[in-house]
N, C-alpha and C. Protein backbone atom coordinates (compact mmCIF):
# COMPACT_ATOMS: atom_id res chain seq x y z
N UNK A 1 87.09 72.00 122.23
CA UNK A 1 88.11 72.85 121.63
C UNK A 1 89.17 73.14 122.69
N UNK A 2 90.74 73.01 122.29
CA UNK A 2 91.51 73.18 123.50
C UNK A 2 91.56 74.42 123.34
N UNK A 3 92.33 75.03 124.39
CA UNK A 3 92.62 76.44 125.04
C UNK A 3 93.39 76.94 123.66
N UNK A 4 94.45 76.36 123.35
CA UNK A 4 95.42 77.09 122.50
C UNK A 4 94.59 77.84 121.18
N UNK A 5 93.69 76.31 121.05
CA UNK A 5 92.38 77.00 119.48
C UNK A 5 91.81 78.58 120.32
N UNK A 6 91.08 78.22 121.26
CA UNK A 6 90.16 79.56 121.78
C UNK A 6 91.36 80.74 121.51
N UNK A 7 92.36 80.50 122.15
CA UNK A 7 93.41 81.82 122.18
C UNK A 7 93.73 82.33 120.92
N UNK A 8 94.02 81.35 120.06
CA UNK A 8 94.72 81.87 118.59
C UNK A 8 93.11 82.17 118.21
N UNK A 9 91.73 81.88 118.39
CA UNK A 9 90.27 82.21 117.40
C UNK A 9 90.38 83.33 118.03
N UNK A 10 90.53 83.88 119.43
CA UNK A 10 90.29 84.83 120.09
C UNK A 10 91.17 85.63 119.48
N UNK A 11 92.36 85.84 119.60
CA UNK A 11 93.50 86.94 119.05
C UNK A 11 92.76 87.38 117.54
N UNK A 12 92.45 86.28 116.61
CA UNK A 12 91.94 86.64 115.31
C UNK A 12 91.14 87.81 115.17
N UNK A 13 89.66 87.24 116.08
CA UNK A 13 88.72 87.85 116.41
C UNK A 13 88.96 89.43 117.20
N UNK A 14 89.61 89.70 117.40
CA UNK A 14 89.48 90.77 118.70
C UNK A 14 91.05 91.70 117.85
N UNK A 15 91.91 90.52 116.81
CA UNK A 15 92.73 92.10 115.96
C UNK A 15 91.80 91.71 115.12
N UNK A 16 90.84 91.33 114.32
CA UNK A 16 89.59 91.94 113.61
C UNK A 16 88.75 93.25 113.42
N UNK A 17 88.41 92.81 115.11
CA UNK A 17 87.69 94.13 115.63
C UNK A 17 88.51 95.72 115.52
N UNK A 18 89.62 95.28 116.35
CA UNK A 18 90.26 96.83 115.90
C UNK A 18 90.30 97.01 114.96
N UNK A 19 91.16 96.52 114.01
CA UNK A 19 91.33 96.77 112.30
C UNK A 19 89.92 97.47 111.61
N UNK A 20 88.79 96.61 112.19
CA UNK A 20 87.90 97.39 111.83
C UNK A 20 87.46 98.90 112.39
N UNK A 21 87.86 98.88 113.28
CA UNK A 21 87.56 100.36 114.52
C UNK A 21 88.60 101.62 113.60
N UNK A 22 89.58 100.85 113.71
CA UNK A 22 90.63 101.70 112.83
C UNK A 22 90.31 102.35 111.94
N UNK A 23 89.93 101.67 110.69
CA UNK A 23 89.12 101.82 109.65
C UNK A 23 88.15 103.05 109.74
N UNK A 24 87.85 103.51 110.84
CA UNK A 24 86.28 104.34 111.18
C UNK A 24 87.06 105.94 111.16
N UNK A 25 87.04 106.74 110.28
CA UNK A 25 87.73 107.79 110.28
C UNK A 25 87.08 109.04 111.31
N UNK A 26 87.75 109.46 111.95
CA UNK A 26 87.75 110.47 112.96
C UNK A 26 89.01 111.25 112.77
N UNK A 27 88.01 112.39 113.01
CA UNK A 27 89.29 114.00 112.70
C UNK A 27 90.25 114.05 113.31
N UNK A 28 91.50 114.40 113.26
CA UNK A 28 92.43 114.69 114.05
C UNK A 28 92.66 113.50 114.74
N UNK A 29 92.91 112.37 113.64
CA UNK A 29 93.17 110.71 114.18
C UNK A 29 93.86 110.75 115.72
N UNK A 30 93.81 109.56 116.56
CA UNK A 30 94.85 109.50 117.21
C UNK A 30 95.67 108.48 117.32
N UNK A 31 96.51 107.95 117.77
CA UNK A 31 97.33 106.92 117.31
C UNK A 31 96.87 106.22 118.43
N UNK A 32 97.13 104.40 118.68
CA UNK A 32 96.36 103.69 119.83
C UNK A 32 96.90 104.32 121.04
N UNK A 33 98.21 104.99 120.77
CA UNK A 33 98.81 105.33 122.22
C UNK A 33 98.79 106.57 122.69
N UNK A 34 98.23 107.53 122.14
CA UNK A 34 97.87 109.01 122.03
C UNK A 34 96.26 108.80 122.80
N UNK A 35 95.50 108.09 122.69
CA UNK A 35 94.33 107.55 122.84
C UNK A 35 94.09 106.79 123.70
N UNK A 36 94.79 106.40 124.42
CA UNK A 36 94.81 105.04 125.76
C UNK A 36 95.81 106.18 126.55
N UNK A 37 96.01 107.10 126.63
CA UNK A 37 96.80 107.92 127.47
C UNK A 37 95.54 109.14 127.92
N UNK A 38 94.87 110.09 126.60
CA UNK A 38 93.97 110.64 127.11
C UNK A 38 92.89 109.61 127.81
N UNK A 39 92.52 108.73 127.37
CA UNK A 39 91.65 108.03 128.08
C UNK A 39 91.52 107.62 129.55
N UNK A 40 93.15 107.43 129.68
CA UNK A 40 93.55 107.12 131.01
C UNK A 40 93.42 108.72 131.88
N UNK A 41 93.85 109.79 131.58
CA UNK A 41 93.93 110.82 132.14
C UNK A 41 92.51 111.49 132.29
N UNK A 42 91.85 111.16 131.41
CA UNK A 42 90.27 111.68 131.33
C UNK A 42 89.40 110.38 132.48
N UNK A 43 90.05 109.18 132.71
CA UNK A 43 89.53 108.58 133.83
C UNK A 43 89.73 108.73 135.62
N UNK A 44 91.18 108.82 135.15
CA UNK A 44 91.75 108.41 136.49
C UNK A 44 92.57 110.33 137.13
N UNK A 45 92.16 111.00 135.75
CA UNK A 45 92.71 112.38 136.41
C UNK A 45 94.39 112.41 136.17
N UNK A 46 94.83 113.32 136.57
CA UNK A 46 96.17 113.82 136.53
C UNK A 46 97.25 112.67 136.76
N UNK A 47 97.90 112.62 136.21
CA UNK A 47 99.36 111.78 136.68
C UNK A 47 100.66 111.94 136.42
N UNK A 48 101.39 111.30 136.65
CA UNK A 48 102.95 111.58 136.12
C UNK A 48 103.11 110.58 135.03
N UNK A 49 104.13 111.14 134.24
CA UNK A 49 104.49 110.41 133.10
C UNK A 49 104.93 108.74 133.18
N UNK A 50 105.50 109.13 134.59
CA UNK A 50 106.10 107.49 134.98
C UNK A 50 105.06 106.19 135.65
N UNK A 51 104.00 107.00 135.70
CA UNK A 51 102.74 106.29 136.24
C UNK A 51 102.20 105.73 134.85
N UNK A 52 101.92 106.60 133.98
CA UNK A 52 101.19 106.27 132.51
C UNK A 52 102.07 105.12 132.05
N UNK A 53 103.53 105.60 131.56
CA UNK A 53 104.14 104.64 131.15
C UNK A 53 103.95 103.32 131.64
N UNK A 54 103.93 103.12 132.88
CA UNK A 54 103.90 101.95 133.71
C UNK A 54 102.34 101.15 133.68
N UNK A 55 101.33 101.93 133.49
CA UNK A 55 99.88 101.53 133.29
C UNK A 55 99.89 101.15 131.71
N UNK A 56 100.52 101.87 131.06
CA UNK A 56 100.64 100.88 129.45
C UNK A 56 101.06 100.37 129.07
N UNK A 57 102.46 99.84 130.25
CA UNK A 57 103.50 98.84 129.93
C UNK A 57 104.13 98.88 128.56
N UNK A 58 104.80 100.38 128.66
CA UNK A 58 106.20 100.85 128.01
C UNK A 58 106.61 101.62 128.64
N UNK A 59 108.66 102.05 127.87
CA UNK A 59 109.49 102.51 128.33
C UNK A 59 109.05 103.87 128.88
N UNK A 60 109.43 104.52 129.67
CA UNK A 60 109.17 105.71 130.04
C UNK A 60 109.83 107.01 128.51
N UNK A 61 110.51 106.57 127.72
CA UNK A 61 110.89 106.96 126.83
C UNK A 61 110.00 107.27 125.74
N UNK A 62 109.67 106.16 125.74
CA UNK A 62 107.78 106.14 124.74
C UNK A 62 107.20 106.82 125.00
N UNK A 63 106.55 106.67 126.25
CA UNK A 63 105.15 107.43 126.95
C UNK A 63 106.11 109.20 126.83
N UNK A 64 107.43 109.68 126.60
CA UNK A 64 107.82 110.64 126.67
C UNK A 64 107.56 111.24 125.36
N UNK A 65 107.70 110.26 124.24
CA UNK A 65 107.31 111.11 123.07
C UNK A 65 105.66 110.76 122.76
N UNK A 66 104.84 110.24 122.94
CA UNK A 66 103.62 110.44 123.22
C UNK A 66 103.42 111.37 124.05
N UNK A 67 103.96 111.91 124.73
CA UNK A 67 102.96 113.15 125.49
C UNK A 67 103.57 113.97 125.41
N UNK A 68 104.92 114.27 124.74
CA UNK A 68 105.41 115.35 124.09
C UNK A 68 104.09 115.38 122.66
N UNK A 69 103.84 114.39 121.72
CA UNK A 69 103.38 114.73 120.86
C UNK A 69 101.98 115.33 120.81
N UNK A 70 101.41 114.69 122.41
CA UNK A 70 100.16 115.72 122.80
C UNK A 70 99.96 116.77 123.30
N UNK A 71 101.16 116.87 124.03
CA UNK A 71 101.07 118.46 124.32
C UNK A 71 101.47 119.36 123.25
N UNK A 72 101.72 118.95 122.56
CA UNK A 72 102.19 119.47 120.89
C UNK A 72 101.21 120.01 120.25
N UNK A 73 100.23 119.48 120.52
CA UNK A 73 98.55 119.35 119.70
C UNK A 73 97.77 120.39 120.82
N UNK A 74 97.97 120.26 121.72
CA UNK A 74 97.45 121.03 123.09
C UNK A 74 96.09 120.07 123.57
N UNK A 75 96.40 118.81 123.63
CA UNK A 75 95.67 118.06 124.06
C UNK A 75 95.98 117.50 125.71
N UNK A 76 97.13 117.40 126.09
CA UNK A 76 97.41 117.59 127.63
C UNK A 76 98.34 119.14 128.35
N UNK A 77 98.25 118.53 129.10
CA UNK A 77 98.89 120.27 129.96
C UNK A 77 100.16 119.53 130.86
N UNK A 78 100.82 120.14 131.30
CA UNK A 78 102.06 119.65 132.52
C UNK A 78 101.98 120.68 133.42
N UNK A 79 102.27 120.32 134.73
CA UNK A 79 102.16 120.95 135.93
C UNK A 79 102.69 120.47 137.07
N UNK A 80 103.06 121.21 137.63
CA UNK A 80 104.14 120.63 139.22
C UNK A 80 102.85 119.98 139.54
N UNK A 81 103.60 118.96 140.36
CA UNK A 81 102.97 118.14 141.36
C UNK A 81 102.36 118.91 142.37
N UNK A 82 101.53 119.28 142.96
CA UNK A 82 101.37 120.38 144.26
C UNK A 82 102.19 119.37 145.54
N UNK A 83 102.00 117.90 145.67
CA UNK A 83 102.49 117.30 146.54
C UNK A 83 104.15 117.45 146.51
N UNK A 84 104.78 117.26 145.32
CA UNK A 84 106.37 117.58 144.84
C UNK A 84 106.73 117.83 144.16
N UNK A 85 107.01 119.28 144.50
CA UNK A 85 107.57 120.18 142.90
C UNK A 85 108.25 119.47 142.03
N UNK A 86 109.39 118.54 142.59
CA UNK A 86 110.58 117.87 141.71
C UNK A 86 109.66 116.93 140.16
N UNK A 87 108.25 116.49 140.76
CA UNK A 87 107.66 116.03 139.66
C UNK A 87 106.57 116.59 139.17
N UNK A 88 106.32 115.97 137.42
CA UNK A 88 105.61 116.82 136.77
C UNK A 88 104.23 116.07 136.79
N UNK A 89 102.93 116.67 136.59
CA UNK A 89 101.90 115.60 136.46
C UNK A 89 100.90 116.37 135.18
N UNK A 90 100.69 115.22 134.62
CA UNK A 90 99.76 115.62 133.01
C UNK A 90 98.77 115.06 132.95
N UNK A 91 97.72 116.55 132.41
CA UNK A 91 96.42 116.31 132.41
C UNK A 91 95.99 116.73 131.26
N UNK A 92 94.36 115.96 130.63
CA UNK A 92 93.91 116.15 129.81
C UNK A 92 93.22 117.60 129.37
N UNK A 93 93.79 118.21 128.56
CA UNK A 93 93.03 119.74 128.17
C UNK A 93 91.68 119.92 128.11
N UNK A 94 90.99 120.40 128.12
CA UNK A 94 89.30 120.65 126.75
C UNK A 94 89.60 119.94 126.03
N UNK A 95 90.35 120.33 124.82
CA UNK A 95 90.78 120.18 123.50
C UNK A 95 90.80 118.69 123.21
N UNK A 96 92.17 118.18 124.42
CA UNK A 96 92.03 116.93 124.69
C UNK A 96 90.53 115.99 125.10
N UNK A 97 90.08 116.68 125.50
CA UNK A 97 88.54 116.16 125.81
C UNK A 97 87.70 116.17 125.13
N UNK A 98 87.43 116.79 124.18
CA UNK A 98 86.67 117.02 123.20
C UNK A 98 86.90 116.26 121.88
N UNK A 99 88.33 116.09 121.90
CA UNK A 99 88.08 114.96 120.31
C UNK A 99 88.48 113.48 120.98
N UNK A 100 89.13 113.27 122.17
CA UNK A 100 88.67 111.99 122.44
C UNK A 100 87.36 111.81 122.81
N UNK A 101 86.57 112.56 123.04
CA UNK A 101 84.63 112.06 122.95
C UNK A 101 84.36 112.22 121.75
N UNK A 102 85.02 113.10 120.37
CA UNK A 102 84.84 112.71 119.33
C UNK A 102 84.72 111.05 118.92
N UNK A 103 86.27 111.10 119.23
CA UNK A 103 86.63 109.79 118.74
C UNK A 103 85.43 108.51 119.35
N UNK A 104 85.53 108.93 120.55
CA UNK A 104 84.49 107.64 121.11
C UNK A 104 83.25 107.91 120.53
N UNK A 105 82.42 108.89 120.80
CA UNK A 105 81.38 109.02 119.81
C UNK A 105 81.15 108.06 118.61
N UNK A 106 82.16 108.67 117.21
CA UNK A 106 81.97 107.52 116.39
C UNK A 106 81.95 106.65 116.59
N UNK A 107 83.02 105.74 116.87
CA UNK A 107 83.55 104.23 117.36
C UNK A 107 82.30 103.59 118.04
N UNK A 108 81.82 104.15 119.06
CA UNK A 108 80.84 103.55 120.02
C UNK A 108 79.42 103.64 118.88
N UNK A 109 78.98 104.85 118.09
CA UNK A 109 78.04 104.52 117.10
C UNK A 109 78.39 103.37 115.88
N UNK A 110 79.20 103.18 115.66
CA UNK A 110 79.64 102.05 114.78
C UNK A 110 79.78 100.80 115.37
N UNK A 111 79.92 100.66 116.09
CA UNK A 111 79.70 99.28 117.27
C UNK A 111 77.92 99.05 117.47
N UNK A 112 77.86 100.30 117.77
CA UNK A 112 75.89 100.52 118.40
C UNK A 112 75.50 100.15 117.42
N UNK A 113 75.73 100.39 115.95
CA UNK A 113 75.22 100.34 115.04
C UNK A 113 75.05 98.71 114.57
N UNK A 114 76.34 98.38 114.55
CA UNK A 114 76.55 96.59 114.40
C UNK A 114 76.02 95.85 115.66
N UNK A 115 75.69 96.23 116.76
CA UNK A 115 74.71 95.54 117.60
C UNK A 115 73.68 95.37 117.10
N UNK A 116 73.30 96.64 116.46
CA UNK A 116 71.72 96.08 116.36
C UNK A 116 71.39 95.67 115.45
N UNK A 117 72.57 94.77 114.64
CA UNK A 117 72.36 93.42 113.38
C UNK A 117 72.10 92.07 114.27
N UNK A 118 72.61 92.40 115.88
CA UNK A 118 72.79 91.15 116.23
C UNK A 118 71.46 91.14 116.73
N UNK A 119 71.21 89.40 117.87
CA UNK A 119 69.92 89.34 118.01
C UNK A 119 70.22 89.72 119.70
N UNK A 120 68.82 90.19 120.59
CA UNK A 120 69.13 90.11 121.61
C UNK A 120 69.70 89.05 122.86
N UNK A 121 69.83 88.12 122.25
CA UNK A 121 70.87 87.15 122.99
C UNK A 121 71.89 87.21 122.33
N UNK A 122 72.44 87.68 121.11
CA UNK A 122 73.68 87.49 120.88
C UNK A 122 74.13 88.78 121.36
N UNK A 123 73.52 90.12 121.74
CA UNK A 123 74.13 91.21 122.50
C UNK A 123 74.25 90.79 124.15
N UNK A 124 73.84 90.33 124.76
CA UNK A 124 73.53 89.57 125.96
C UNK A 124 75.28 89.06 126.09
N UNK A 125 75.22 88.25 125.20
CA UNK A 125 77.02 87.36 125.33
C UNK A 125 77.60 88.22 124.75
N UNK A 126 77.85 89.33 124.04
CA UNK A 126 78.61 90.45 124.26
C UNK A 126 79.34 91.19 125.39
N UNK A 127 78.08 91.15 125.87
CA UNK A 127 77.97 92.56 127.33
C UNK A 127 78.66 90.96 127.96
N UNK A 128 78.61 89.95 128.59
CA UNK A 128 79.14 89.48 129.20
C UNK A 128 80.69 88.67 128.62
N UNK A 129 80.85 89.01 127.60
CA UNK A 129 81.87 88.71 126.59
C UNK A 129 83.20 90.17 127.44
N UNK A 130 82.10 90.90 127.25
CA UNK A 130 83.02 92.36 127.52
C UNK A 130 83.53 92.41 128.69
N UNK A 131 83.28 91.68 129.60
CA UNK A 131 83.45 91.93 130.87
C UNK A 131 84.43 90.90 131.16
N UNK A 132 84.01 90.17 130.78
CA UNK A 132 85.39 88.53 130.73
C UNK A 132 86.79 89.29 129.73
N UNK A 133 86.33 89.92 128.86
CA UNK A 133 87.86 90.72 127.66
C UNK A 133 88.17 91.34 128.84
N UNK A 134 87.87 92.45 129.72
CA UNK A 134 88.51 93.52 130.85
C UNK A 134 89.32 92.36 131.40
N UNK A 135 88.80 91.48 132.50
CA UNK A 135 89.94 90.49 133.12
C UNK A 135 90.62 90.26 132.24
N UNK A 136 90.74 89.39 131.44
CA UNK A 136 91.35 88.88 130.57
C UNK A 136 92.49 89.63 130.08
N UNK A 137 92.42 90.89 129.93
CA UNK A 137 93.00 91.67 129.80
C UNK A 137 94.15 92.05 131.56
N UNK A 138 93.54 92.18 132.13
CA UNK A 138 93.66 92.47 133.83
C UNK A 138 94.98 91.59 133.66
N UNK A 139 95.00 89.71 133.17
CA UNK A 139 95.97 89.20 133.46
C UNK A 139 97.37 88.91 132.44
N UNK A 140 96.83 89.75 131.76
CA UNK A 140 98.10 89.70 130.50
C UNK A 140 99.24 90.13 131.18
């Protein structure tokens, strides 16, 4: 099979998966980019807006009304930099913390759940499936 087949089966496969993730209703939805921002801030801790933007590869304009729309919700906070007042750095609330482990909660039981249709070698090339998607991802 050449590369181009794997890439276009792969893209199929993997907007499949979300579409289906999507599908999985959780309270107080979040949008993919409301959700890959707490995630990032609940990993890596506090940052500036121009850091996020740049880790999700959009305009700083974007990432401005995304985290206007979370601090809206009271899911992040803003705060001087202690290193430089001139900048701001945003962090994930409680609030914020609590329904993105909502959210993962479900999602990750609905996945857990469809694992264990599979057989234990086909979870095996998963877990190492998953780890090849991170690079893979790494070089986009």
């Amino acid at each position: 099979m050449g590369i181009e087949r794997v890439a276009a089966d792969l893209q199929v496969a993997v907007g499949r998966l979300v579409r289906r993730l999507r599908q999985t209703h959780v309270p107080g939805q979040l949008t993919l980019s409301e959700a890959s921002v707490l995630s990032r801030l609940d990993r890596d801790g506090p940052a500036p807006p121009g850091e996020l933007a740049a880790g999700d590869r959009v305009r700083p304009q974007a990432m401005g009304a995304t985290l206007q729309a979370l601090e809206q919700r009271g899911l992040v906070s803003r705060s001087p930099d202690p290193t430089d007042g001139r900048r701001v750095l945003m962090a994930i609330t409680a609030e914020g913390l609590r329904l993105l482990t909502d959210r993962r909660s479900l999602k990750t039981h609905a996945l857990a759940d469809a694992l264990t249709r599979l057989s234990a070698e086909e979870r095996a090339q998963i877990a190492a499936a998953t780890r090849l998607l991170e690079r893979l991802a790494d070089e986009l």
